[in-house]
Protein backbone atom coordinates (compact mmCIF):
# COMPACT_ATOMS: atom_id res chain seq x y z
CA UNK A 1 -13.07 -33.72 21.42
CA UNK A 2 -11.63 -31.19 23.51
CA UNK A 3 -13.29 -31.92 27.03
CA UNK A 4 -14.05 -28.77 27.16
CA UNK A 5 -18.18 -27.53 29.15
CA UNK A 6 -19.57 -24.34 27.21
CA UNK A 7 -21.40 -21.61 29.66
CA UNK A 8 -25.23 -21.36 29.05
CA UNK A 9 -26.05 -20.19 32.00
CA UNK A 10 -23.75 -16.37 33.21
CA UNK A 11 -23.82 -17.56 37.11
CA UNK A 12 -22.12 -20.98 36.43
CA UNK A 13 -19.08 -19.15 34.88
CA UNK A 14 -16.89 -19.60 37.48
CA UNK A 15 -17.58 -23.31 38.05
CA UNK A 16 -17.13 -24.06 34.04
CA UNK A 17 -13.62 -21.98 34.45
CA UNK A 18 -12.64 -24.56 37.23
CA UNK A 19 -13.84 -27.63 35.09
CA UNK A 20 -12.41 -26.49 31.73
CA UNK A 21 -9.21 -26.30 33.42
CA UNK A 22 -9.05 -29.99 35.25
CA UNK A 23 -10.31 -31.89 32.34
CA UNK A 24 -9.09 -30.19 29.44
CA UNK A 25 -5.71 -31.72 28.48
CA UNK A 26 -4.56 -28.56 26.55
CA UNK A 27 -5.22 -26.74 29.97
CA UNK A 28 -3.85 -29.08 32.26
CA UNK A 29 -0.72 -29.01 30.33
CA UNK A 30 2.58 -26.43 32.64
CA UNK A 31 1.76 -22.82 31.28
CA UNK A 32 4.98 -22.34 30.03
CA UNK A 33 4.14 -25.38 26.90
CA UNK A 34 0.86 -23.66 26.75
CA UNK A 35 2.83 -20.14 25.97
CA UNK A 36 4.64 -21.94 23.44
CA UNK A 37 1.92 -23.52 21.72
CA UNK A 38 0.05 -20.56 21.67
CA UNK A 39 3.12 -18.60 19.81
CA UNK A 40 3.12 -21.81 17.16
CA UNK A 41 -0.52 -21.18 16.86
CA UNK A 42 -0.59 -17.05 17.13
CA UNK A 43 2.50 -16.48 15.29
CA UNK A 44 2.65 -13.98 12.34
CA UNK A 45 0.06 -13.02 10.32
CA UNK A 46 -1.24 -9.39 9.68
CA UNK A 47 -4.80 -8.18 10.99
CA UNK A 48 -6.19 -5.40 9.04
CA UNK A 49 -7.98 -3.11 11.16
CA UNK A 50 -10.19 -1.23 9.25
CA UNK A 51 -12.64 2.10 9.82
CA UNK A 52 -16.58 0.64 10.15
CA UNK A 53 -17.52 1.88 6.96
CA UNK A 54 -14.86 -0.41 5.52
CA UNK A 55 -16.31 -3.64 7.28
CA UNK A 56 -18.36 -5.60 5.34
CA UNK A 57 -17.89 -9.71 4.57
CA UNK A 58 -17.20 -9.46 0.67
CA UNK A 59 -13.65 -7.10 2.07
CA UNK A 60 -10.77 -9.25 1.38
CA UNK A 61 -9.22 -7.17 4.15
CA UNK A 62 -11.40 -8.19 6.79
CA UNK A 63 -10.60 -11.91 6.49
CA UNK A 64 -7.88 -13.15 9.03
CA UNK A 65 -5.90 -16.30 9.83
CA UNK A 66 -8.03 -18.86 11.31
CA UNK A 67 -5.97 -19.40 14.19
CA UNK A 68 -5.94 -15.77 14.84
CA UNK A 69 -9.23 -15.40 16.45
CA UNK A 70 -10.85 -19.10 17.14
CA UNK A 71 -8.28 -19.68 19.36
CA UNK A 72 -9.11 -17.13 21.96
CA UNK A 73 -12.72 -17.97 21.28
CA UNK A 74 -12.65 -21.54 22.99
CA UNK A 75 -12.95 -19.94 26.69
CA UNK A 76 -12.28 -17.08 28.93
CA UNK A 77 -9.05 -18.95 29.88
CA UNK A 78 -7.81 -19.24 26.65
CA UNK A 79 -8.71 -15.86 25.48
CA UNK A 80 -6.58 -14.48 28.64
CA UNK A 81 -4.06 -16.83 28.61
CA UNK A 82 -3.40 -15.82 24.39
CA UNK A 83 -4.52 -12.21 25.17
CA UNK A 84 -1.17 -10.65 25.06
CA UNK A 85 0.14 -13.27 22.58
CA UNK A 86 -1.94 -12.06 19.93
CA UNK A 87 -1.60 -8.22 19.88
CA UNK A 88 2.48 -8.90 20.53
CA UNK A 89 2.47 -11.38 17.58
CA UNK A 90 0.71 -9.94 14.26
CA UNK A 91 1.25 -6.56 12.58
CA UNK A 92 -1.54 -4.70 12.72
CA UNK A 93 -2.39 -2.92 9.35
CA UNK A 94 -3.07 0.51 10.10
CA UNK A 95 -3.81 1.86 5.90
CA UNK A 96 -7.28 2.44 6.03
CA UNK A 97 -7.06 5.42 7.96
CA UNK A 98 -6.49 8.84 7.52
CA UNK A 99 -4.35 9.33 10.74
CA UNK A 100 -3.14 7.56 13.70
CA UNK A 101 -5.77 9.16 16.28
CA UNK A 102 -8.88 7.36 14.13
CA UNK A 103 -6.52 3.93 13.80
CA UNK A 104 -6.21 4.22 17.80
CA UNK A 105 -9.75 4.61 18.37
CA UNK A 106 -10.59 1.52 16.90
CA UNK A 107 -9.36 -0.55 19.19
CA UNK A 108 -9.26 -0.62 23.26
CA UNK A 109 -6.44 1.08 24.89
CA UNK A 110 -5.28 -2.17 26.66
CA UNK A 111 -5.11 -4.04 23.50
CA UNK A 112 -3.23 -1.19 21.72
CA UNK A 113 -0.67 -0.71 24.46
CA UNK A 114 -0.02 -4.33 23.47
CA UNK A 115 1.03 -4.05 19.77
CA UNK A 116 4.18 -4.57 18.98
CA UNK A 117 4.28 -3.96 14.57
CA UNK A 118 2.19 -1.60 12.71
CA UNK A 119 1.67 -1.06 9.13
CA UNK A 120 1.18 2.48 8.09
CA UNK A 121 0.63 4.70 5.02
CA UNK A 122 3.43 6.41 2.61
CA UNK A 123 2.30 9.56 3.53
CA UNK A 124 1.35 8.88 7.33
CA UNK A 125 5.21 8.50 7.16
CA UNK A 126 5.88 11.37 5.46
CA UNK A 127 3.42 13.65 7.97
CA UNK A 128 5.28 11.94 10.96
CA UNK A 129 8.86 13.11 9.53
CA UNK A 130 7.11 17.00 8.56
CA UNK A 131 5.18 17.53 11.92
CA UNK A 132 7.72 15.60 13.96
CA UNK A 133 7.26 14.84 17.78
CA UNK A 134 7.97 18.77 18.77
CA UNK A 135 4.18 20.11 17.87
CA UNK A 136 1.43 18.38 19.77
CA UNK A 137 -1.83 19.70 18.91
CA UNK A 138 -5.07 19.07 17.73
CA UNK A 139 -3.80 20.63 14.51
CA UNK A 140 -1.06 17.18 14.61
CA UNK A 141 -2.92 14.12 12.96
CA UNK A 142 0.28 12.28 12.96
CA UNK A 143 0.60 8.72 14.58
CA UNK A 144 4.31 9.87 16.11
CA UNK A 145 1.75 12.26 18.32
CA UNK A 146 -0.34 9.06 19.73
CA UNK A 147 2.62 6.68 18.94
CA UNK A 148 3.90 8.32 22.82
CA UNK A 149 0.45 7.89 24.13
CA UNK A 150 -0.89 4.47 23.29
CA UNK A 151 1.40 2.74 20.94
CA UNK A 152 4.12 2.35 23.37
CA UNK A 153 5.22 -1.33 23.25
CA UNK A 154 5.75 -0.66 18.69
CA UNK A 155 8.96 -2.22 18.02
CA UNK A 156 8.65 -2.46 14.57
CA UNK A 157 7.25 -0.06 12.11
CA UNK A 158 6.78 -1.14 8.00
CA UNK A 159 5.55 0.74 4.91
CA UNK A 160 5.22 0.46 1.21
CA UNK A 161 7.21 3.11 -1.06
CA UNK A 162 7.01 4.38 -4.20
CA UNK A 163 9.90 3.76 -6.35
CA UNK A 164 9.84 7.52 -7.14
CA UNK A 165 10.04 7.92 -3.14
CA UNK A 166 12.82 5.66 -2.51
CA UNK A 167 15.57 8.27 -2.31
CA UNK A 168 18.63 8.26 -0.06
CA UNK A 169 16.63 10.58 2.24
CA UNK A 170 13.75 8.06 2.37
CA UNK A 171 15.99 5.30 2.98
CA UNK A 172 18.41 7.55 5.44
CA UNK A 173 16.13 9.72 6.95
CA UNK A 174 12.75 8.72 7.53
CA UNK A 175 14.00 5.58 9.57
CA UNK A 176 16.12 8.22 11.85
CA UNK A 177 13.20 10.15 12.05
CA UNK A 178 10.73 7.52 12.96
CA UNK A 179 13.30 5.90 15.94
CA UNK A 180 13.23 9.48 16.99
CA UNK A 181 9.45 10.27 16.91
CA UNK A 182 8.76 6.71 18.43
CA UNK A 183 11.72 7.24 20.75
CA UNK A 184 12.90 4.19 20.26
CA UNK A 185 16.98 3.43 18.68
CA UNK A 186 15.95 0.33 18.47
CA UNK A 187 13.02 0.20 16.27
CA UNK A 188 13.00 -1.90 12.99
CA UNK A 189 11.79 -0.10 9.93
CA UNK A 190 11.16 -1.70 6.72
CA UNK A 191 10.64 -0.14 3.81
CA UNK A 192 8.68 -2.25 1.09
CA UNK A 193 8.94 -1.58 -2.73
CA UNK A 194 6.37 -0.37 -4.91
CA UNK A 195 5.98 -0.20 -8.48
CA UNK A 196 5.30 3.74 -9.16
């Protein structure tokens, strides 16, 4: 039982907030425990976020950790409270699209100046590295181009590789390239291995 009033009616929002938060014990508890358990609960995890023509219930890529969303779906002040939790928490799984403008639209530009680790394509790597942060056009699909714009809180960038495209350069150069695109020093890259 979580002692917890569900809004029926849109005007008594307010008054439910007030309620939910004197007799809930998870909400009466200091907001610093609260944080924590909500990192326990939030933590990890990857969230595939996927073009519409992708999203359907049989995709094994659309499924996600329980915790991830029913969480934030108990009440408004949960959903704030975990808000920034969750988008700093998972990687988000940006392979199912062609380039980084259509994986940006997906999402709201509040909750994508929130994420913190993406997961991107082999060659969205390689087209960041060949266009570089020096042309921005139209003409530039590549995610180092919005990377500036919206995905400015990225502090950690993976990828799956070939074996065939793990050279030195790849291992060398590509990380150098993306802490330079993403203009960050400090930004983890990890390169996973493939089988060719």
């Amino acid at each position: 039982m979580t002692g917890l009033t569900y809004a029926c009616d849109l005007d008594e929002r307010d008054e439910i907030t007030e309620t939910n938060a004197r007799n809930s014990p998870m909400l009466r508890l200091p907001a610093e425990l609260r944080n924590q358990i909500y990192r326990y609960a939030l933590t990890g995890g990857v969230a595939f976020i996927l073009p519409k023509k992708f999203r359907f219930k049989g995709n094994p890529r659309t499924r996600f950790s329980k915790n991830a969303f029913g969480l934030r779906c108990v009440c408004r002040q949960l959903r704030a409270e975990t808000y920034s939790i969750f988008y700093n928490s998972y990687t988000f799984d940006l392979t199912g699209f062609s380039n980084g403008h259509d994986a940006t639209r997906e999402l709201a530009w509040r909750e994508i100046s929130l994420i913190e680790s993406i997961r991107i394509k082999q060659n969205e790597v390689l087209d960041m590295v060949r266009w570089g942060m020096a042309e921005e056009s139209l003409h530039n699909p590549s995610l180092f181009w919005y990377a500036r714009r919206s995905l400015r809180a990225v502090r950690r960038v993976e990828f799956d590789a070939t074996e065939k495209m793990q050279t030195m350069y790849m291992v060398r150069e590509v990380p150098k390239n993306l802490r330079i695109g993403f203009g960050k020093a400090d930004l983890e890259v990890y390169i996973n291995c493939m089988s060719a």
